[in-house]
C-alpha atoms as a PDB file:
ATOM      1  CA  UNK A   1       0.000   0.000   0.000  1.00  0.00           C
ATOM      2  CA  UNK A   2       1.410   3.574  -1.108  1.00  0.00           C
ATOM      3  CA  UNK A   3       1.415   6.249   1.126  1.00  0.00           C
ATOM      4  CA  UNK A   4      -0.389   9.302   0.410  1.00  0.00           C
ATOM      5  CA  UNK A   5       1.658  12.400  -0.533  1.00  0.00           C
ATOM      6  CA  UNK A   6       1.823  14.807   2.315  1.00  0.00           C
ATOM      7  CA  UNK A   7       1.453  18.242   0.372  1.00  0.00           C
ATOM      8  CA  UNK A   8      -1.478  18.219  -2.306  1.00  0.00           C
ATOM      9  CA  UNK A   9      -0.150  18.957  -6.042  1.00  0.00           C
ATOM     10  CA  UNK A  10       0.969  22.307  -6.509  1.00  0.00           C
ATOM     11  CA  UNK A  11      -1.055  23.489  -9.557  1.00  0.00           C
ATOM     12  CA  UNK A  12      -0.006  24.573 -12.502  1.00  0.00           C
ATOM     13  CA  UNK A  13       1.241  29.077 -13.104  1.00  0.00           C
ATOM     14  CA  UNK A  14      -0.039  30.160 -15.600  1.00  0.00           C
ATOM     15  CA  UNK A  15       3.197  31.949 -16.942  1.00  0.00           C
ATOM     16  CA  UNK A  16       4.472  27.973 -17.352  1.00  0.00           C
ATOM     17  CA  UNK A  17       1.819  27.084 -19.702  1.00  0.00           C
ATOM     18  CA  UNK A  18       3.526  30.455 -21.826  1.00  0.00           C
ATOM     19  CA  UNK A  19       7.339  29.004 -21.068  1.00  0.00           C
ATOM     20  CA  UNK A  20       5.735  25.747 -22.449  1.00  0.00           C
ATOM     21  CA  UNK A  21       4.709  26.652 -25.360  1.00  0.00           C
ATOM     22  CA  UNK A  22       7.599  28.771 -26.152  1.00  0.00           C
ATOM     23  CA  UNK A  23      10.261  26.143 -24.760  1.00  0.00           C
ATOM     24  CA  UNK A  24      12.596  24.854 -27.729  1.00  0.00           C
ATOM     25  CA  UNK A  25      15.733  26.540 -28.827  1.00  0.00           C
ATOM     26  CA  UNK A  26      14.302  27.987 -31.697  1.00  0.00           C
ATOM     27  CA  UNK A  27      10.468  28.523 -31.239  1.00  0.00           C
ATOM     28  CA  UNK A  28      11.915  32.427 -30.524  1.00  0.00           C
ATOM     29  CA  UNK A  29      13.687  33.059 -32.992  1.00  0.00           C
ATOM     30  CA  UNK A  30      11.271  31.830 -35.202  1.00  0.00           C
ATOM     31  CA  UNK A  31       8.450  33.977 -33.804  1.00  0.00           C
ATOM     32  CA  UNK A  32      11.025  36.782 -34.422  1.00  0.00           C
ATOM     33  CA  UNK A  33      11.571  35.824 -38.159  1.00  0.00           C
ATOM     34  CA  UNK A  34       7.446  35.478 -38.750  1.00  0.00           C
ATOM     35  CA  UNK A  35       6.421  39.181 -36.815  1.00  0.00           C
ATOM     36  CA  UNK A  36       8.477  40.609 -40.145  1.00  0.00           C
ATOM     37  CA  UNK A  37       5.692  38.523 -41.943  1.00  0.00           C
ATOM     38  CA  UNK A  38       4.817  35.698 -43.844  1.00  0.00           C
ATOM     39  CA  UNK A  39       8.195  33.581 -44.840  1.00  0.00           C
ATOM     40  CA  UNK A  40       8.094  30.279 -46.999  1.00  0.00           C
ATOM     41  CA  UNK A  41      10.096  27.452 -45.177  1.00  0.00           C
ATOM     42  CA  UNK A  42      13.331  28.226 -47.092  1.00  0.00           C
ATOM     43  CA  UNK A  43      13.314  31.229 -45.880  1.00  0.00           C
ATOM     44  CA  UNK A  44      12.667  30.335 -42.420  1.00  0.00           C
ATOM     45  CA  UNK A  45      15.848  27.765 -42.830  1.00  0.00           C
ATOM     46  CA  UNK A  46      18.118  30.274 -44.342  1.00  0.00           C
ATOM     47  CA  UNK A  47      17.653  33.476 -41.697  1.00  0.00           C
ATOM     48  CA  UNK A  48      17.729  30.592 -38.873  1.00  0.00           C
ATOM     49  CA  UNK A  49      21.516  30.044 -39.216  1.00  0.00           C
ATOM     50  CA  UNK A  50      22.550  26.505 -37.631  1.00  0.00           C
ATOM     51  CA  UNK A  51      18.770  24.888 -37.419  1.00  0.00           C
ATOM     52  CA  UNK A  52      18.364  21.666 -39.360  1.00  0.00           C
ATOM     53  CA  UNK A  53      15.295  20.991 -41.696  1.00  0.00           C
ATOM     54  CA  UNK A  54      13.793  18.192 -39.147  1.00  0.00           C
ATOM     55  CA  UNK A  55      14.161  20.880 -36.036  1.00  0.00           C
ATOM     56  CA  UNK A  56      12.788  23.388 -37.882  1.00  0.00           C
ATOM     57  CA  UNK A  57       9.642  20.807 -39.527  1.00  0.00           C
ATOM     58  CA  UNK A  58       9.435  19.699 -35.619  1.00  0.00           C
ATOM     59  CA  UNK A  59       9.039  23.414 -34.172  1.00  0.00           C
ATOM     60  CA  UNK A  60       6.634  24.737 -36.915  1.00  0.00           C
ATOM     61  CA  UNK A  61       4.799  21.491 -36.305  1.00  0.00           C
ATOM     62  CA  UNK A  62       4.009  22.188 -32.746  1.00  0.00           C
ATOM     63  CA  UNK A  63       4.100  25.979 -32.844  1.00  0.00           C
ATOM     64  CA  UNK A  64       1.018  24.775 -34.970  1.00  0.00           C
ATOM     65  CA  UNK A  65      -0.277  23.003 -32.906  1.00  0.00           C
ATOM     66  CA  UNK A  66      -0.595  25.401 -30.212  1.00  0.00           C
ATOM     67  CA  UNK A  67      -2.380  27.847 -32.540  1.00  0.00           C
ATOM     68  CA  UNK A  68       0.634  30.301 -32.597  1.00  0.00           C
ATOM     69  CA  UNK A  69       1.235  29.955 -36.168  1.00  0.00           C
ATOM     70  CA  UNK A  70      -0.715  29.539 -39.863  1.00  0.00           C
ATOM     71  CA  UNK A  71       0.366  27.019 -42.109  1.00  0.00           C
ATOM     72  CA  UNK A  72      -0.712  27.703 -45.713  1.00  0.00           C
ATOM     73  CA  UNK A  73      -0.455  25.166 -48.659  1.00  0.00           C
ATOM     74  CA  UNK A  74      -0.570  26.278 -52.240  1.00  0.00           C
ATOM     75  CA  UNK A  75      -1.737  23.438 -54.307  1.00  0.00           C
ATOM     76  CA  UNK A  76       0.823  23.642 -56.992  1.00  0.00           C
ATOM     77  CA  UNK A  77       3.694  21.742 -57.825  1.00  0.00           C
ATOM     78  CA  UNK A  78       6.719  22.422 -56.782  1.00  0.00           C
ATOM     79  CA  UNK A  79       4.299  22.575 -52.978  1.00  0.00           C
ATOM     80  CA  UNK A  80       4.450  26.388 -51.945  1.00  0.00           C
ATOM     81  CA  UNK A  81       3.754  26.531 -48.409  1.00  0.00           C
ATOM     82  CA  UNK A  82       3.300  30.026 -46.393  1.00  0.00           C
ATOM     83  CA  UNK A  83       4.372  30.293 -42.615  1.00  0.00           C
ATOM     84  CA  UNK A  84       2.361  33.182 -40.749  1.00  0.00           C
ATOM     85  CA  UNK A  85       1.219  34.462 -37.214  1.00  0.00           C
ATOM     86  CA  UNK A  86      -1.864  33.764 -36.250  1.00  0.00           C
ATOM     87  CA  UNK A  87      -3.785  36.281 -33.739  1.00  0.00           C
ATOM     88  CA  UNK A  88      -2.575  34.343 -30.759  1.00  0.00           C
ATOM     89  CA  UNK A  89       1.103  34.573 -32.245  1.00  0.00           C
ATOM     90  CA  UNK A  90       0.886  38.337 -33.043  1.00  0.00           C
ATOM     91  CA  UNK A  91      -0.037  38.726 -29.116  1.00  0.00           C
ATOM     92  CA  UNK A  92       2.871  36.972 -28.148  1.00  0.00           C
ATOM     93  CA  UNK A  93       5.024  39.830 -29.357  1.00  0.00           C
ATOM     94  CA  UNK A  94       5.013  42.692 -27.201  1.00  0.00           C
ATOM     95  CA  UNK A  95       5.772  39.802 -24.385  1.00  0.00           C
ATOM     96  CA  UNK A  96       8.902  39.023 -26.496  1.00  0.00           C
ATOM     97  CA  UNK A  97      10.286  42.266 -26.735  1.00  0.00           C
ATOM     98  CA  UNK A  98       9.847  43.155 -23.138  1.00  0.00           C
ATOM     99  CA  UNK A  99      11.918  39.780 -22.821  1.00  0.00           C
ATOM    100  CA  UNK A 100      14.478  41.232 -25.574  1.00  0.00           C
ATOM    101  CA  UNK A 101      14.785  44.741 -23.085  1.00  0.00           C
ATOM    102  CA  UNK A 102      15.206  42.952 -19.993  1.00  0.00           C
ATOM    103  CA  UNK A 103      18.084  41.010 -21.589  1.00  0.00           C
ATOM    104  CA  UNK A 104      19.856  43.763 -23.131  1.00  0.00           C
ATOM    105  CA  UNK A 105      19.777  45.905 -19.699  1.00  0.00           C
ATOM    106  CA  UNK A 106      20.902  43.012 -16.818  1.00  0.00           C
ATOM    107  CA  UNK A 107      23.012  40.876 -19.464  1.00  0.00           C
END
């Protein structure tokens, strides 16, 4: 027979469920790169210096996923897909660059 815990489970802050969703090296940067505007995946790759194509399919994927980002797909061949903020995304921004000016002032 298990013991019960002593403490009950602490419950989730809301700021983690905002860490969570922008946790991955590059999820940033990319948010960065799309609040210029729409970019194509090649696009995203090239400014993105150092990501691979399978990170950067893996982030978009669940930046997606969370609803922070629009995935268009152009049916024509070659594919032409379209990478942009959604509403959510956009209000992500001004939390960004207050994160950008607290950086550049205490590091």
């Amino acid at each position: 027979m298990t013991a019960a815990p002593k403490f009950p489970p602490k419950t989730s802050c809301p700021a983690e469920k905002t860490l969570q969703a922008l946790s991955g090296r590059w999820k940033i940067l990319i948010l960065r790169e799309l609040f210029d505007g729409v970019k194509r995946f090649g696009e995203l790759q090239k400014a993105l210096s150092g990501i691979t194509q399978k990170i950067l399919t893996q982030q978009l994927r669940e930046l997606e996923a969370d609803g922070i980002i629009d995935r268009k797909v152009y049916p024509q061949i070659p594919p032409k897909v379209e990478y942009s903020l959604t509403p959510l995304g956009e209000s992500l921004q001004p939390i960004l660059e207050t994160m950008h000016d607290w950086a550049v002032k205490y590091h």
